[in-house]
C-alpha atoms as a PDB file:
ATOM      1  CA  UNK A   1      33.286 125.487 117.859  1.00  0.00           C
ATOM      2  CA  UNK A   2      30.422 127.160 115.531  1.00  0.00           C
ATOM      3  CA  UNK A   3      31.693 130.505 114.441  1.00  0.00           C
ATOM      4  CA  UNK A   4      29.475 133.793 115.685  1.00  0.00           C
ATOM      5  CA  UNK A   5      26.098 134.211 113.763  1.00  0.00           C
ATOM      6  CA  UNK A   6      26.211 137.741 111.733  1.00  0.00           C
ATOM      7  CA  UNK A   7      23.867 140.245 113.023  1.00  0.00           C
ATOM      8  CA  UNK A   8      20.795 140.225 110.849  1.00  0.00           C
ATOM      9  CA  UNK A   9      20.507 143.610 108.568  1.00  0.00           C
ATOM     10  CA  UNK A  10      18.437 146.371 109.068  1.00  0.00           C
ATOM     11  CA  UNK A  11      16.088 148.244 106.589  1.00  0.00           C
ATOM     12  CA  UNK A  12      16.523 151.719 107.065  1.00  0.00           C
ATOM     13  CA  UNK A  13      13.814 154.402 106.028  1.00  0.00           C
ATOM     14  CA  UNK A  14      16.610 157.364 105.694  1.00  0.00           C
ATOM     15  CA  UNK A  15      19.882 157.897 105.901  1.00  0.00           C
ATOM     16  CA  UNK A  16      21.602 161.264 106.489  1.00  0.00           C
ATOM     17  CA  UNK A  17      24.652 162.306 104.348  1.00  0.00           C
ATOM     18  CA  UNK A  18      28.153 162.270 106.460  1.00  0.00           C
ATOM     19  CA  UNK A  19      29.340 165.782 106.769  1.00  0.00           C
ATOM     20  CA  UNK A  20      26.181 166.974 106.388  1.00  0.00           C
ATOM     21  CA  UNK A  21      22.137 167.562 107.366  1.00  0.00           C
ATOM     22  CA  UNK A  22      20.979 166.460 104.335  1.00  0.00           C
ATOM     23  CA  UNK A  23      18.629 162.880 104.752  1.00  0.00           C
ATOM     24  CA  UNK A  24      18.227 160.824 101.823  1.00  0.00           C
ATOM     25  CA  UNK A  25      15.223 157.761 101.431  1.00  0.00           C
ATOM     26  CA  UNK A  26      14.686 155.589  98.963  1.00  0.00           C
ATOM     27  CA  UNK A  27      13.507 156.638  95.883  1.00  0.00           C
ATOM     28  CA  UNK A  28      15.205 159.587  95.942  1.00  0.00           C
ATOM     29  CA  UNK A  29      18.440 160.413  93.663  1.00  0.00           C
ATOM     30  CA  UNK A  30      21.996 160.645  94.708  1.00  0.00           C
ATOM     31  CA  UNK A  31      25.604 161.693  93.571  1.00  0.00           C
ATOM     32  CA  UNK A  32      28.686 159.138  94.519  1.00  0.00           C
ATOM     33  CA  UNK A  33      32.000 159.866  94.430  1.00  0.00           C
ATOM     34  CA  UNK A  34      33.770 157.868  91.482  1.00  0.00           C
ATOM     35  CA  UNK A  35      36.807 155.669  92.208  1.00  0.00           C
ATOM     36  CA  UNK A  36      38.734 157.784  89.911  1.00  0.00           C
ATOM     37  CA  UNK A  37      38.762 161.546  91.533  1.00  0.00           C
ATOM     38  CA  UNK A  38      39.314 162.797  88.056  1.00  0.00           C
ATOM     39  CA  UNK A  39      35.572 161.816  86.796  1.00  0.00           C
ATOM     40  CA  UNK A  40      32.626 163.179  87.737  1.00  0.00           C
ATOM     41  CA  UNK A  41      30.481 161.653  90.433  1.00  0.00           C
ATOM     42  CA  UNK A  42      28.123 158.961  89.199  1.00  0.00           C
ATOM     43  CA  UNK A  43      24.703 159.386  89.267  1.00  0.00           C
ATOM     44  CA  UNK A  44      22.236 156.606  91.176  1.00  0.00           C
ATOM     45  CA  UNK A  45      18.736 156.442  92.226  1.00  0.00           C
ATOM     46  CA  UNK A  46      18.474 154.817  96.113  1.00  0.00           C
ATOM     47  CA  UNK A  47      16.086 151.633  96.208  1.00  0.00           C
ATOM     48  CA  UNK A  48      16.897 150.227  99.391  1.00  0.00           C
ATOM     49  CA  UNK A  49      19.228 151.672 102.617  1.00  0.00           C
ATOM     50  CA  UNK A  50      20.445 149.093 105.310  1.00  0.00           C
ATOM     51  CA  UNK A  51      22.521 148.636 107.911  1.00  0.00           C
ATOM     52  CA  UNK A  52      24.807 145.821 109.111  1.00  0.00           C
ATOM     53  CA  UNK A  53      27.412 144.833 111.596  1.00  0.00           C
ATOM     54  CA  UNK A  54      26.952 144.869 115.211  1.00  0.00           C
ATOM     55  CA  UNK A  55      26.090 148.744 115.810  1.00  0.00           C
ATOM     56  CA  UNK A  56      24.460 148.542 112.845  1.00  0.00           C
ATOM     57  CA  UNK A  57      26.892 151.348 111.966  1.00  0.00           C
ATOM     58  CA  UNK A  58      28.190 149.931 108.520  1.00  0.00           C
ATOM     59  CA  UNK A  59      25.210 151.422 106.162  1.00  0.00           C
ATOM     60  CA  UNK A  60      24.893 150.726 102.652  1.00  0.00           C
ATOM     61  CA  UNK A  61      22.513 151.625  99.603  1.00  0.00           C
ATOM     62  CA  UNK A  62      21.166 149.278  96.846  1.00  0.00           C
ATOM     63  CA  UNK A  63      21.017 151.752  93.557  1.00  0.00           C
ATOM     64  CA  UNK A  64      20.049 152.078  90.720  1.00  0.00           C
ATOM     65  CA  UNK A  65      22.416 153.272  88.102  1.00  0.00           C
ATOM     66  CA  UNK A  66      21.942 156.394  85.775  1.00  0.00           C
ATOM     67  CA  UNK A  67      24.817 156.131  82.916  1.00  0.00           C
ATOM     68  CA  UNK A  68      26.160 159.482  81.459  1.00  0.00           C
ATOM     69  CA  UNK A  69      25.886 159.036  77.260  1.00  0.00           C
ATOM     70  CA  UNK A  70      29.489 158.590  77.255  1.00  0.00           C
ATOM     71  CA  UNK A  71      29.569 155.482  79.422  1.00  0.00           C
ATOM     72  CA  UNK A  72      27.350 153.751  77.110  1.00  0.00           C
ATOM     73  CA  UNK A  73      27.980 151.375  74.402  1.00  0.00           C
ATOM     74  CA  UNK A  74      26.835 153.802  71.535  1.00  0.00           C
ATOM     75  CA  UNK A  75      28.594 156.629  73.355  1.00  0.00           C
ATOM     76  CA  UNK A  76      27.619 160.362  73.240  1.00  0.00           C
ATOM     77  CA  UNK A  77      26.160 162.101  70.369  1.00  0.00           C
ATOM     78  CA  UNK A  78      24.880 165.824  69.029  1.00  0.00           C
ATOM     79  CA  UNK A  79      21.677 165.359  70.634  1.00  0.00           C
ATOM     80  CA  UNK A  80      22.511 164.223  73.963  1.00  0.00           C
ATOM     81  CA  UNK A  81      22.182 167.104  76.576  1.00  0.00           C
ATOM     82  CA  UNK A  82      25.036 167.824  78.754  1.00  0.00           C
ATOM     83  CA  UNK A  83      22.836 166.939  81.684  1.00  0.00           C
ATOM     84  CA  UNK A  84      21.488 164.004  79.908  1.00  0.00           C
ATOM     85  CA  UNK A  85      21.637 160.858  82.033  1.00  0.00           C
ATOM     86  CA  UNK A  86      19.846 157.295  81.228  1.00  0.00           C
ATOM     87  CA  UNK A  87      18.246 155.053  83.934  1.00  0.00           C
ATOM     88  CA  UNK A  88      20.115 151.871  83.152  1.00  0.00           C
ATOM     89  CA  UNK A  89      19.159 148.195  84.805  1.00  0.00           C
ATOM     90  CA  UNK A  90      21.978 147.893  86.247  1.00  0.00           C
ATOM     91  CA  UNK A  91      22.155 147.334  90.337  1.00  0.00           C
ATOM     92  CA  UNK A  92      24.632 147.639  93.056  1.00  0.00           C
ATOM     93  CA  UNK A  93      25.089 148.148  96.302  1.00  0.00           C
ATOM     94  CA  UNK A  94      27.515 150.245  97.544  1.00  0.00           C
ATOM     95  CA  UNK A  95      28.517 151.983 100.875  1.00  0.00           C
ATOM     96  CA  UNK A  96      26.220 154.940 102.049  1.00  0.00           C
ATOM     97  CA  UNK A  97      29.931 156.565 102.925  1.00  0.00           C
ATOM     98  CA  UNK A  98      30.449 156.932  98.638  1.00  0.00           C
ATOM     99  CA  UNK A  99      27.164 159.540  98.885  1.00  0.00           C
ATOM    100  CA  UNK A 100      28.323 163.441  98.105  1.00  0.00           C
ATOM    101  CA  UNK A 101      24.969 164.696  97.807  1.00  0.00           C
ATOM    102  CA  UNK A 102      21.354 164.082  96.464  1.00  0.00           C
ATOM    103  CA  UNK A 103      19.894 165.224  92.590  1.00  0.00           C
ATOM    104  CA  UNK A 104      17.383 166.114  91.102  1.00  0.00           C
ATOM    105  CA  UNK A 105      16.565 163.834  87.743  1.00  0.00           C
ATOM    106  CA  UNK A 106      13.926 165.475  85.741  1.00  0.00           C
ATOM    107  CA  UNK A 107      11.534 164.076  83.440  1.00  0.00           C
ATOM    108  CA  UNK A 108      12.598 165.680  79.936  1.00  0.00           C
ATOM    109  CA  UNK A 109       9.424 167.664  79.764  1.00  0.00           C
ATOM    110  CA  UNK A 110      10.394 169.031  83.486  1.00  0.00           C
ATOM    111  CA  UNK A 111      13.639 170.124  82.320  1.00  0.00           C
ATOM    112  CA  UNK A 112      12.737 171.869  79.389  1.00  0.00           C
ATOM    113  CA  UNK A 113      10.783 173.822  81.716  1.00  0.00           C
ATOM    114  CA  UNK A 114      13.217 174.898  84.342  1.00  0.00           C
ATOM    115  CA  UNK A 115      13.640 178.112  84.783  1.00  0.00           C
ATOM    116  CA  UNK A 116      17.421 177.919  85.562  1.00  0.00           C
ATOM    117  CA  UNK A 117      19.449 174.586  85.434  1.00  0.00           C
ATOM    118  CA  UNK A 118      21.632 173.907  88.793  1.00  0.00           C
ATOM    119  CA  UNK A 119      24.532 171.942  89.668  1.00  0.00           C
ATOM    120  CA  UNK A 120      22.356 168.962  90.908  1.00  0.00           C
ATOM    121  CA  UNK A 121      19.858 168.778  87.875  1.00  0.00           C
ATOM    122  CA  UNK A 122      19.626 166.496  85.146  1.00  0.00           C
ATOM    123  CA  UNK A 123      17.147 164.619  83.124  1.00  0.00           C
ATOM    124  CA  UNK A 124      16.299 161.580  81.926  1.00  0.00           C
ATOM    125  CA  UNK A 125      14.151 160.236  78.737  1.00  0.00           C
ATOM    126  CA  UNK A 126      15.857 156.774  77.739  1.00  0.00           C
ATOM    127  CA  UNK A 127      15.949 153.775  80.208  1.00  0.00           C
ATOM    128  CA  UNK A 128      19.070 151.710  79.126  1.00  0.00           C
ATOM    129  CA  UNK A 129      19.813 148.405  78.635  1.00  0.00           C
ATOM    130  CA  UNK A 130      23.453 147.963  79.840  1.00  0.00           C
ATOM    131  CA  UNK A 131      24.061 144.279  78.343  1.00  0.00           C
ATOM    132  CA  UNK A 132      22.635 145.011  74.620  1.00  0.00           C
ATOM    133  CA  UNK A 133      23.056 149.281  74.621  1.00  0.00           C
ATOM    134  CA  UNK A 134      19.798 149.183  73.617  1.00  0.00           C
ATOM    135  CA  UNK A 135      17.026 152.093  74.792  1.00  0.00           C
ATOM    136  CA  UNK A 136      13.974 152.229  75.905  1.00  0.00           C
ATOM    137  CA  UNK A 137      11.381 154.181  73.838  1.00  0.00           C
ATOM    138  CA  UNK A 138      14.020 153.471  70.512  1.00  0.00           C
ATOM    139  CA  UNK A 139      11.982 156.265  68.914  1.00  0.00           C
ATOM    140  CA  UNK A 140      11.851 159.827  69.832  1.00  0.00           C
ATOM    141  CA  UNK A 141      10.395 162.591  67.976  1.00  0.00           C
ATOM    142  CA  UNK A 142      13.117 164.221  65.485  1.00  0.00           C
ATOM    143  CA  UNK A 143      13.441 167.927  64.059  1.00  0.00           C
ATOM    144  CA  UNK A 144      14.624 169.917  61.911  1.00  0.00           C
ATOM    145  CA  UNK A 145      16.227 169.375  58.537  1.00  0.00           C
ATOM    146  CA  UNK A 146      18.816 166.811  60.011  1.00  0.00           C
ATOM    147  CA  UNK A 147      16.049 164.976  61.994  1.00  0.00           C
ATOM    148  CA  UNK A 148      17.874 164.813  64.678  1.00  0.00           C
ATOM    149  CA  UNK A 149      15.937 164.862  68.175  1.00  0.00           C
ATOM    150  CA  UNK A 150      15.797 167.706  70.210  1.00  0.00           C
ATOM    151  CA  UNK A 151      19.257 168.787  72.433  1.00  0.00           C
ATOM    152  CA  UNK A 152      17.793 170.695  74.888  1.00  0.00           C
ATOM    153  CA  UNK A 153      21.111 172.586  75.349  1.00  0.00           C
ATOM    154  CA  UNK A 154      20.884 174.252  71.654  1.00  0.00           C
ATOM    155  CA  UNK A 155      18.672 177.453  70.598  1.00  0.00           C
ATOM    156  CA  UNK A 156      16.006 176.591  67.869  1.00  0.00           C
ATOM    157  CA  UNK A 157      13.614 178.672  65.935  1.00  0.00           C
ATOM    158  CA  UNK A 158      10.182 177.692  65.127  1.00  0.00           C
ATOM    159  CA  UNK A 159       8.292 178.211  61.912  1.00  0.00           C
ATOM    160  CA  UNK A 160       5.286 179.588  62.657  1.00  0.00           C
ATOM    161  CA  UNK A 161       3.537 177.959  59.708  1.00  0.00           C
ATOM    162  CA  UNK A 162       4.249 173.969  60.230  1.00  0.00           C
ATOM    163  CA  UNK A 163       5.217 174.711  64.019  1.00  0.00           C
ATOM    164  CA  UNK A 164       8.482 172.809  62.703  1.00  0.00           C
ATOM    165  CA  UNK A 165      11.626 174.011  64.599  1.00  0.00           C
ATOM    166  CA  UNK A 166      15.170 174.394  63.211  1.00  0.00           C
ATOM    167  CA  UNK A 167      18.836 174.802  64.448  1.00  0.00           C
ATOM    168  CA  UNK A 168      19.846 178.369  62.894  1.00  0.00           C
ATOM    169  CA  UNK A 169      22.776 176.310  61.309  1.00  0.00           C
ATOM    170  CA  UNK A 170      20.985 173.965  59.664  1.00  0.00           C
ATOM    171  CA  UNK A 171      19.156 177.033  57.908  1.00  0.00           C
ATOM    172  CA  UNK A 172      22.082 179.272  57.066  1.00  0.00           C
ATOM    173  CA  UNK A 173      21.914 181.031  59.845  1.00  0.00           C
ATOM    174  CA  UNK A 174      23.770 182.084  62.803  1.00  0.00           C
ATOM    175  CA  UNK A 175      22.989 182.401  66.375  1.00  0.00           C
ATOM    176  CA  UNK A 176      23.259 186.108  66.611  1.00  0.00           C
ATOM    177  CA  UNK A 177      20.965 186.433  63.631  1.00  0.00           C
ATOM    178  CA  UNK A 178      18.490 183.700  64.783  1.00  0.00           C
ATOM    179  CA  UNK A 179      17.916 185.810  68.265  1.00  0.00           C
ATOM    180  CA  UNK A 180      16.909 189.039  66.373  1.00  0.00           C
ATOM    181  CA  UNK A 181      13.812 187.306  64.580  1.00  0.00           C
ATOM    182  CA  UNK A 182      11.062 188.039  65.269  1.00  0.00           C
ATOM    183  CA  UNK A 183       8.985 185.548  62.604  1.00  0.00           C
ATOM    184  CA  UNK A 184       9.961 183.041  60.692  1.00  0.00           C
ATOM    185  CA  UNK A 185       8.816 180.977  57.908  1.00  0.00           C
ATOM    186  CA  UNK A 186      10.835 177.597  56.786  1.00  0.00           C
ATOM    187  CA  UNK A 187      11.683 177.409  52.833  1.00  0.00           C
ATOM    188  CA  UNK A 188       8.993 174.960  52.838  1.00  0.00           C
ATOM    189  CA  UNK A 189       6.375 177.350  53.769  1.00  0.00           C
ATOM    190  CA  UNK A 190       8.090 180.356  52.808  1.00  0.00           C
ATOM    191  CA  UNK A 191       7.767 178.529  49.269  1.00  0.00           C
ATOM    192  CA  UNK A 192       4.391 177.074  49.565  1.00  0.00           C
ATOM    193  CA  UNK A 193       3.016 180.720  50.946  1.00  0.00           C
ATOM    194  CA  UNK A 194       5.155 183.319  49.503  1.00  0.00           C
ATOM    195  CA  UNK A 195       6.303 184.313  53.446  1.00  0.00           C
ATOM    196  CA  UNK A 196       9.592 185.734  54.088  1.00  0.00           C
ATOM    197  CA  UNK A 197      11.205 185.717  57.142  1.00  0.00           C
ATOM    198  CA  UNK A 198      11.564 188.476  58.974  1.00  0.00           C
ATOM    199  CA  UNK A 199      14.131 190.261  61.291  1.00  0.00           C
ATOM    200  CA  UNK A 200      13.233 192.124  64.921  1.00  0.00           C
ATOM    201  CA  UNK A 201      15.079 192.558  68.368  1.00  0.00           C
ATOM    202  CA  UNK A 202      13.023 189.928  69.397  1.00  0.00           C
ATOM    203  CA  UNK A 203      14.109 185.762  69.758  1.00  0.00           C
ATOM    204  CA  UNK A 204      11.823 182.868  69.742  1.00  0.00           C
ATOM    205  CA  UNK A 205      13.730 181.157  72.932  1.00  0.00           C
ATOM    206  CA  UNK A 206      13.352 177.489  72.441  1.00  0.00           C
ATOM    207  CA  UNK A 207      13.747 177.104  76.268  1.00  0.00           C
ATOM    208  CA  UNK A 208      10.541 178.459  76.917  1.00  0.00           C
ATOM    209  CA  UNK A 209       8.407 177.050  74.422  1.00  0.00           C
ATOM    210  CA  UNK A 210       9.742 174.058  72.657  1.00  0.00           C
ATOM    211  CA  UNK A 211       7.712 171.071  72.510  1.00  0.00           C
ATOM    212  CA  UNK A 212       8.804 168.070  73.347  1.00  0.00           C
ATOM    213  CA  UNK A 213       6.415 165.991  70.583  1.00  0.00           C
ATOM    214  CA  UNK A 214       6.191 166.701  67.063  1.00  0.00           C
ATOM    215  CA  UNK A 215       3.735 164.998  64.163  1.00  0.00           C
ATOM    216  CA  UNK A 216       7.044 164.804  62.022  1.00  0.00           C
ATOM    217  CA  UNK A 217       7.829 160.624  61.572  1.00  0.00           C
ATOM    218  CA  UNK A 218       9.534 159.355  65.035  1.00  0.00           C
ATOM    219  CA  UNK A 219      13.578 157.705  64.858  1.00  0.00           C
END
């Protein structure tokens, strides 16, 4: 006797979060609760929804993975932001039931230009290549006297000579004193020029006007 034929699945074009009103369609980022209740929930993008079985009630998701810095092969370093997530090639499919909530994943120029950072935001400038820990651009613009690339989560001060910016540490300076300038000139310049830097109530906040480019050599 043949066995019973499995229902045939069915695309969906949304899917609303259990527990709550929230719909989610493909394209659009999601959180999902991690096997282990101690980590963090991972973070996806949906490509596909569909349902199965004979109400068509089991539902899953085809994603996309985003890996946090620390679950890749390099691991995390100084200038990976805290909300710094990479769109990986890895796929799965997992069951819509995992889903905690949607996200926002920001382009890195979008992020730098958020006027507050919530929960549910993060950003993403390096596609990753799960099998080889490889990224995609491998060269990013780099700053400062460490050449390091930019760490959205850290204050830096621009010279307003080369347009160069620095981390106050990297300068000899602390925090405190880098929010009171109101100019400044690197030692290049300050050199070259004969400027000296000067102090004011005033910070250069490198949340509001950091670029994201710079004509310094790329790493």
């Amino acid at each position: 006797m043949a066995g019973k034929s499995r229902p045939p699945k069915r695309i969906l074009e949304s899917y609303t979060i259990k527990g709550s009103d929230r719909v989610i369609k493909p394209g659009d980022c999601v959180l999902m609760r991690a096997s282990d209740a101690s980590k963090p929930p991972y973070v996806a993008r949906v490509e596909a929804i569909e349902a199965a079985g004979s109400r068509g009630t089991n539902v899953r998701v085809r994603v996309r993975w985003y890996y946090r810095p620390e679950e890749s092969i390099g691991g995390r370093r100084p200038f990976h932001g805290s909300k710094e997530v990479f769109l990986s090639d890895h796929y799965d499919v997992q069951s819509a039931d995992t889903i905690e909530g949607k996200c926002n994943v920001h382009s890195f120029r979008s992020y730098t230009k958020l006027d507050s950072v919530n929960a549910e935001d993060f950003f993403c400038r390096f596609e990753y290549k799960s099998a080889t820990g490889s990224f995609v651009p491998d060269r990013i613009a780099v700053f400062c006297k460490c050449e390091m690339p930019y760490n959205p989560d850290d204050l830096m001060i621009q010279c307003e000579e080369c347009s160069d910016w620095f981390h106050p540490a990297c300068i000899g300076m602390t925090i405190k004193e880098a929010k009171k300038l109101e100019h400044f000139f690197c030692q290049t310049c300050t050199a070259e020029n004969g400027k000296m830097v000067e102090n004011s109530h005033e910070a250069t906040a490198q949340s509001e006007e950091k670029p994201v480019e710079s004509k310094r050599r790329r790493r």
